[in-house]
Protein backbone atom coordinates (compact mmCIF):
# COMPACT_ATOMS: atom_id res chain seq x y z
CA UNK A 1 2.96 -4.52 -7.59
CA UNK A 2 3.48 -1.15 -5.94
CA UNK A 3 3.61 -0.65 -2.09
CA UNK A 4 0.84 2.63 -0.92
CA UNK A 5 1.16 3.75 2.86
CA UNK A 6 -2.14 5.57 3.36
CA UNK A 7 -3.37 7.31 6.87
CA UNK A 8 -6.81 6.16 7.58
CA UNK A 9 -9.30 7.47 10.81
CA UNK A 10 -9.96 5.82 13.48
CA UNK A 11 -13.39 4.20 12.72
CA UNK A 12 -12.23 3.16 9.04
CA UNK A 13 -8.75 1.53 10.40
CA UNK A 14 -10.93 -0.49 13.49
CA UNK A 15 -13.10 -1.72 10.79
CA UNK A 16 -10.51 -3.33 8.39
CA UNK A 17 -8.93 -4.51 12.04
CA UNK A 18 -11.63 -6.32 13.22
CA UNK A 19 -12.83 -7.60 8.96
CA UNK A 20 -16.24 -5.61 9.02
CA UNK A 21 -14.35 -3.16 6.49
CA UNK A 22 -13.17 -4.87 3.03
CA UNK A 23 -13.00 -1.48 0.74
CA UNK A 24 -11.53 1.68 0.55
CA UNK A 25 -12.80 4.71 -1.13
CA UNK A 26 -9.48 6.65 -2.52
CA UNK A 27 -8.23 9.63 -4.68
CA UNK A 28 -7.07 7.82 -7.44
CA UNK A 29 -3.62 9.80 -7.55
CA UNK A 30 -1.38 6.66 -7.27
CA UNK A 31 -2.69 4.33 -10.23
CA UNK A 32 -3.84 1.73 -7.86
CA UNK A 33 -4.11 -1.38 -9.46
CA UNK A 34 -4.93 -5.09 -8.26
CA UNK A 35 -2.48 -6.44 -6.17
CA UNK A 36 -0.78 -3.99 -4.37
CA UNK A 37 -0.13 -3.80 -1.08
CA UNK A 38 -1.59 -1.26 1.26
CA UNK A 39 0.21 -0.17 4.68
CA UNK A 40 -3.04 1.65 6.46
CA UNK A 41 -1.55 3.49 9.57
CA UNK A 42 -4.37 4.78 12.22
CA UNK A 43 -4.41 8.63 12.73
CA UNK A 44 -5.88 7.72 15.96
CA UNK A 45 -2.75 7.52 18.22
CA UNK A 46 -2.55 4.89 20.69
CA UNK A 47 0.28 2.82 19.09
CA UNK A 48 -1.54 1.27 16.91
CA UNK A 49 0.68 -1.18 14.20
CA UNK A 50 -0.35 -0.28 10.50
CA UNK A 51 -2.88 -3.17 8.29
CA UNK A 52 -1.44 -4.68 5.66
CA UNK A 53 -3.95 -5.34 2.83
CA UNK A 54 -3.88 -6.53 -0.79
CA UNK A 55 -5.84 -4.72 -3.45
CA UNK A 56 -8.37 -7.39 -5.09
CA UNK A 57 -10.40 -5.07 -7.40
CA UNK A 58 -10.09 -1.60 -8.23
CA UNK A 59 -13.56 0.17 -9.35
CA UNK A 60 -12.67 2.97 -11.28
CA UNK A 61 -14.98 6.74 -10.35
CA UNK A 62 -17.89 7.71 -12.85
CA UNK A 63 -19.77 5.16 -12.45
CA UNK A 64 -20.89 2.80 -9.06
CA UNK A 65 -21.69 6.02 -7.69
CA UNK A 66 -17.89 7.11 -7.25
CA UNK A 67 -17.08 10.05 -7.94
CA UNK A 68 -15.04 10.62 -10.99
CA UNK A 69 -11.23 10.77 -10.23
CA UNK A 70 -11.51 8.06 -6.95
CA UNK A 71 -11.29 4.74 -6.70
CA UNK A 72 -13.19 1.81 -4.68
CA UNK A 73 -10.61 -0.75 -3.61
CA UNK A 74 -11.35 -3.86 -1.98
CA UNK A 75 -9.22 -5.89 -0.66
CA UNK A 76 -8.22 -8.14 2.19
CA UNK A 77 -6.16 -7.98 5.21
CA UNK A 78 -2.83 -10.25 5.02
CA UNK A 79 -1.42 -8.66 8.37
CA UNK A 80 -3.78 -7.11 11.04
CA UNK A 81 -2.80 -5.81 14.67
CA UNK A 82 -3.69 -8.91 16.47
CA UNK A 83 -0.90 -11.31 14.77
């Protein structure tokens, strides 16, 4: 299990917040795999405290519609802002 701190906008971060958001669409330059952990820090400002998600499927590009070379990561939230 490998530990990614990734800078998300404001919109994307508010969505995984709040659990209308369950995916990310990355570059796959880390060799994400299932199980990691993702910090997400807001580029919005404000203080915000960084998500912590766990990968629970990683859809590899060139097919799905993804682009080759990025990933689609779902995952769930095991820390938000509000705990």
């Amino acid at each position: 299990m490998k530990v990614h701190e990734l800078q998300t906008d404001a919109e994307a971060w508010h969505g995984t917040d709040d659990g209308s958001k369950t995916a990310e669409v990355r570059f796959n330059d880390r060799d994400y795999a299932e199980r990691d952990l993702l910090i997400l820090r807001c580029e919005c400002g404000g203080g915000h405290e960084p998500l912590v998600a766990q990968v629970t499927g990683v859809f590899q590009g060139g097919r799905y519609g993804i682009e080759p070379g990025y990933v689609l990561l779902s995952h769930r939230v095991i820390r938000t802002n509000r705990e």
